[in-house]
N, C-alpha and C. Protein backbone atom coordinates (compact mmCIF):
# COMPACT_ATOMS: atom_id res chain seq x y z
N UNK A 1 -31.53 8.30 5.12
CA UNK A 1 -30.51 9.22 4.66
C UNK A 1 -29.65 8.52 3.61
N UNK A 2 -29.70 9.42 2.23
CA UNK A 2 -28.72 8.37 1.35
C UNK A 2 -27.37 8.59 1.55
N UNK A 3 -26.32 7.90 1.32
CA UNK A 3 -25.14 7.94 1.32
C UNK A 3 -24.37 8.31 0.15
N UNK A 4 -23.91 9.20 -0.70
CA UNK A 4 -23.62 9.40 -1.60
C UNK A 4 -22.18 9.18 -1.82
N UNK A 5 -21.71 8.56 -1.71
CA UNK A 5 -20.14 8.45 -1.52
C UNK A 5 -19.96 7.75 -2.85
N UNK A 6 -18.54 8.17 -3.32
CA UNK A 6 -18.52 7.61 -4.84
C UNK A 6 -17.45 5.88 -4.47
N UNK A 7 -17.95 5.21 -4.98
CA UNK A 7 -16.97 3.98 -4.53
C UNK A 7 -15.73 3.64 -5.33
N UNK A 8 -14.49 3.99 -4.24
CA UNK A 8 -13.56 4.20 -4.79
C UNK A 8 -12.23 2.49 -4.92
N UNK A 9 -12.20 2.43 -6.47
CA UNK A 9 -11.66 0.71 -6.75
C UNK A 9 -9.77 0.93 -6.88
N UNK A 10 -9.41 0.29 -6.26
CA UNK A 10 -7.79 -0.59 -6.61
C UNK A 10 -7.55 -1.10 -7.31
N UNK A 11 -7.67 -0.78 -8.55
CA UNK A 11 -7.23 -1.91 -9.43
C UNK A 11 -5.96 -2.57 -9.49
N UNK A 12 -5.77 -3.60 -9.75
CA UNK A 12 -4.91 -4.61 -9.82
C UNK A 12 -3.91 -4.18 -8.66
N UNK A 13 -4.71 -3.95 -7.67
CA UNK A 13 -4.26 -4.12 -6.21
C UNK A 13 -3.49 -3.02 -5.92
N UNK A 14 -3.88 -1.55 -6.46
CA UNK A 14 -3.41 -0.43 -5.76
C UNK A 14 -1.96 -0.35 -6.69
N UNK A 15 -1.61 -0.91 -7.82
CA UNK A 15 -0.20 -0.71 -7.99
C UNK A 15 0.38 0.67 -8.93
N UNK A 16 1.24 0.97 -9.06
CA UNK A 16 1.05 2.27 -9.64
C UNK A 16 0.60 2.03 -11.49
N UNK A 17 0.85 3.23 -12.28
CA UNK A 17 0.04 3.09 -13.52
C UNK A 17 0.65 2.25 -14.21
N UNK A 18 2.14 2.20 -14.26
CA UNK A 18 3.56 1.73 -15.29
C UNK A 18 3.04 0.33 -14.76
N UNK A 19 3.30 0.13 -13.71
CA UNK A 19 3.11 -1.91 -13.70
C UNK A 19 1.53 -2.10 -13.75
N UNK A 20 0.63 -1.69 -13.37
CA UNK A 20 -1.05 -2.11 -13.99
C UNK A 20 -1.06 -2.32 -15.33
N UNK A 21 -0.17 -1.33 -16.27
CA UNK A 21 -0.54 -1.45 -17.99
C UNK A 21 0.45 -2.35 -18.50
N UNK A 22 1.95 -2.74 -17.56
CA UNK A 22 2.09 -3.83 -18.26
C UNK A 22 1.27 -5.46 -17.68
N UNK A 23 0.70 -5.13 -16.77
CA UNK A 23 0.04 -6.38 -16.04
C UNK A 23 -0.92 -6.20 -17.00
N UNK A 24 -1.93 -5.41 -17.58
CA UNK A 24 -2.87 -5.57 -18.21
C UNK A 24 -2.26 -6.22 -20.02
N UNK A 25 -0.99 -5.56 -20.11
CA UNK A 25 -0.72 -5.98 -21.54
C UNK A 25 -0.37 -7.29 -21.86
N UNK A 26 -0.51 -8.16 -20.75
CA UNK A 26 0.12 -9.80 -20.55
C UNK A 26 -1.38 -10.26 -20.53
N UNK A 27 -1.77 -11.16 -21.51
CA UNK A 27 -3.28 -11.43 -21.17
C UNK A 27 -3.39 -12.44 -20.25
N UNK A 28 -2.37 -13.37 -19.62
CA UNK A 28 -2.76 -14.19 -18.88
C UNK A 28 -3.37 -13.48 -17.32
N UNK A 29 -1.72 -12.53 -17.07
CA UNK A 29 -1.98 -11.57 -15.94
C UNK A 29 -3.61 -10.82 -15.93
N UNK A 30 -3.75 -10.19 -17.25
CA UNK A 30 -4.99 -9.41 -17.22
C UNK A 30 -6.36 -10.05 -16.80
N UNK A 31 -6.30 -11.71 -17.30
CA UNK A 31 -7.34 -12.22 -17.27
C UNK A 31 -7.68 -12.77 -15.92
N UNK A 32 -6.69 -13.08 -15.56
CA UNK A 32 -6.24 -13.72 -13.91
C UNK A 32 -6.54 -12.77 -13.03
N UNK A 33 -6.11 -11.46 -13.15
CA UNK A 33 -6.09 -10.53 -11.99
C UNK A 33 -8.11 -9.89 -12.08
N UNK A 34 -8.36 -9.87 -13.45
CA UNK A 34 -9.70 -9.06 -12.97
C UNK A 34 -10.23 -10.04 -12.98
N UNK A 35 -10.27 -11.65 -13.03
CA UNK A 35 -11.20 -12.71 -11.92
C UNK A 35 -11.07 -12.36 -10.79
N UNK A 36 -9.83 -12.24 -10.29
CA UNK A 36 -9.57 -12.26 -9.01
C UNK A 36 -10.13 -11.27 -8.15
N UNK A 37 -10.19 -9.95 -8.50
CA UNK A 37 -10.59 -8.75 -8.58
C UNK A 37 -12.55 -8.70 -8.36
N UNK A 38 -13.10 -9.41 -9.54
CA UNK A 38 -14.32 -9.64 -9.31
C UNK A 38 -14.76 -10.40 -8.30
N UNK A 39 -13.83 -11.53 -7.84
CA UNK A 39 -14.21 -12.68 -6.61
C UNK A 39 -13.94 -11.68 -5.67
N UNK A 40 -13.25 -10.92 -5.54
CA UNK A 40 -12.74 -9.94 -3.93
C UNK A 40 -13.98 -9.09 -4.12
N UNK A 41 -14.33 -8.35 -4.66
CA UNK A 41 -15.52 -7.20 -4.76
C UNK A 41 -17.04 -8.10 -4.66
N UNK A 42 -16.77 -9.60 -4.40
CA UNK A 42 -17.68 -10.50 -4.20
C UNK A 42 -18.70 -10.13 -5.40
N UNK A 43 -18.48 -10.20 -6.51
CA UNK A 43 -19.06 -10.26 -8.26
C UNK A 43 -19.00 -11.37 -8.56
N UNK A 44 -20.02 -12.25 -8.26
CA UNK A 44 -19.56 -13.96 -8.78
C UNK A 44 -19.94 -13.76 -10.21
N UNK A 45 -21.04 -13.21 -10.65
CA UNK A 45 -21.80 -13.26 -12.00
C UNK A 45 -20.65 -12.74 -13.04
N UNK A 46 -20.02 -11.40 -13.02
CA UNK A 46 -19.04 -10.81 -13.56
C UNK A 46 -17.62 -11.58 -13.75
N UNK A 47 -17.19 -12.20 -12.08
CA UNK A 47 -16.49 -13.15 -12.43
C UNK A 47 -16.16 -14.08 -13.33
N UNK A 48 -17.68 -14.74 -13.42
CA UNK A 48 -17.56 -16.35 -14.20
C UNK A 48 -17.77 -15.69 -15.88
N UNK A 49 -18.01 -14.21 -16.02
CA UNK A 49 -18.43 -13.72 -16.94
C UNK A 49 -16.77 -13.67 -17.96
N UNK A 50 -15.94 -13.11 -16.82
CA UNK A 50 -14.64 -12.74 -17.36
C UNK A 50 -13.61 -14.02 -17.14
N UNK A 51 -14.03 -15.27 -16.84
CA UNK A 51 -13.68 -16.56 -16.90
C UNK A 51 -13.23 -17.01 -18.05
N UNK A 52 -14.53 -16.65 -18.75
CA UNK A 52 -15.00 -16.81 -20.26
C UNK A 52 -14.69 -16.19 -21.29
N UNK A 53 -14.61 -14.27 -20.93
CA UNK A 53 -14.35 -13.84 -21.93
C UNK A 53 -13.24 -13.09 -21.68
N UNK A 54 -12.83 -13.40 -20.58
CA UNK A 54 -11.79 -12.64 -20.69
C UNK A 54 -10.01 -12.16 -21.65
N UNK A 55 -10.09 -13.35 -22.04
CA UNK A 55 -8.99 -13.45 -22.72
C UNK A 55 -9.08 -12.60 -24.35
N UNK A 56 -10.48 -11.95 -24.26
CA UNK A 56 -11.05 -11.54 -25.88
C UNK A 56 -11.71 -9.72 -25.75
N UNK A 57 -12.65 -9.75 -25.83
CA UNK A 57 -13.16 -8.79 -25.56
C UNK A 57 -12.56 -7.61 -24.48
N UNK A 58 -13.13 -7.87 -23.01
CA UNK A 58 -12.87 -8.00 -21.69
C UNK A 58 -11.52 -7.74 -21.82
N UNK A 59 -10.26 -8.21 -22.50
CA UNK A 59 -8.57 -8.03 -22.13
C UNK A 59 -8.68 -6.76 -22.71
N UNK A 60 -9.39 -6.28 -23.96
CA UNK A 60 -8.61 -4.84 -24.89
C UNK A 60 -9.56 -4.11 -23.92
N UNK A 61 -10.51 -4.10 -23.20
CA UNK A 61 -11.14 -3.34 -22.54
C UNK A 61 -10.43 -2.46 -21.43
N UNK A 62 -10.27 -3.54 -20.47
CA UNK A 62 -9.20 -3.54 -19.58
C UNK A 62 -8.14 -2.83 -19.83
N UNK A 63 -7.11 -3.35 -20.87
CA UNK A 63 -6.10 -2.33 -21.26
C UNK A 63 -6.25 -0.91 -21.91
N UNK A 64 -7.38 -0.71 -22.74
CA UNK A 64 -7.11 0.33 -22.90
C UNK A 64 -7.83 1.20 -21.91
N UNK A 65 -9.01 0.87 -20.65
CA UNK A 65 -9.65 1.30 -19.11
C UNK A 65 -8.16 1.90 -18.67
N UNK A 66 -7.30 0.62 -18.26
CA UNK A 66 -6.01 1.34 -17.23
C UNK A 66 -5.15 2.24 -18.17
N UNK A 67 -4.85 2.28 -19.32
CA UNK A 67 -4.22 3.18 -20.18
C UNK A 67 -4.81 4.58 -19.82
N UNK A 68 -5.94 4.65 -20.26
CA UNK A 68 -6.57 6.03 -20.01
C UNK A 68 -6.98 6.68 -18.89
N UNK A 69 -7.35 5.50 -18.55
CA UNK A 69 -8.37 6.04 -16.88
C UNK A 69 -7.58 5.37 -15.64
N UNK A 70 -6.92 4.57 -16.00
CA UNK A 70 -6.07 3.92 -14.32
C UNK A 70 -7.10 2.88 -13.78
N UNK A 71 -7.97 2.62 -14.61
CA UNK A 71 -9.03 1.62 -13.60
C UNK A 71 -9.44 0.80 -14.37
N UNK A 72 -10.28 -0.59 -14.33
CA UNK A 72 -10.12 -1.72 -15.26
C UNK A 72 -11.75 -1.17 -15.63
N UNK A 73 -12.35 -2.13 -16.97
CA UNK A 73 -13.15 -1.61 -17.32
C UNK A 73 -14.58 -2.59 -16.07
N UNK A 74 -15.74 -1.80 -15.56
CA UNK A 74 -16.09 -2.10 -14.85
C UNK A 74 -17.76 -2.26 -15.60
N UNK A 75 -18.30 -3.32 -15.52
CA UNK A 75 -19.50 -3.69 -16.19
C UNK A 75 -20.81 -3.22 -15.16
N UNK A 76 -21.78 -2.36 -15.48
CA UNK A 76 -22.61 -1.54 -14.19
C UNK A 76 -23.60 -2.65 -13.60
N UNK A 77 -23.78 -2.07 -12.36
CA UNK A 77 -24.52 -3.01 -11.33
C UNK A 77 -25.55 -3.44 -11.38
């Protein structure tokens, strides 16, 4: 029997929209929190991915993900 349930994410720990987009607009915060984020959702690969790039690519992603959508940008499985 499949389970179809859509899997539903917290970003930057459930906080409301106003403090996620300024947490995302601080790149240290941004870069820090979706490591952290990938190590909790147990994503080591994605993790060490946004280790790296996060401070570049990966940050305007992120910010403009929670700007629009409330959720960080999420790389598929």
């Amino acid at each position: 029997m499949e389970n179809n349930k859509e899997i539903v994410y917290d970003d930057y720990l459930g906080l409301s929209k106003a403090v996620s987009i300024i947490l995302a607009v601080i790149p240290f915060t941004s870069w820090f929190l979706g490591v952290f984020i990938r190590f909790k959702e147990k994503k080591v690969f994605y993790a060490i991915v946004r280790i790296f790039l996060g401070f570049n690519i990966l940050w305007f992603l992120d910010l403009l993900f929670i700007i629009v959508h409330k959720s960080l940008f999420r790389m598929p499985d």
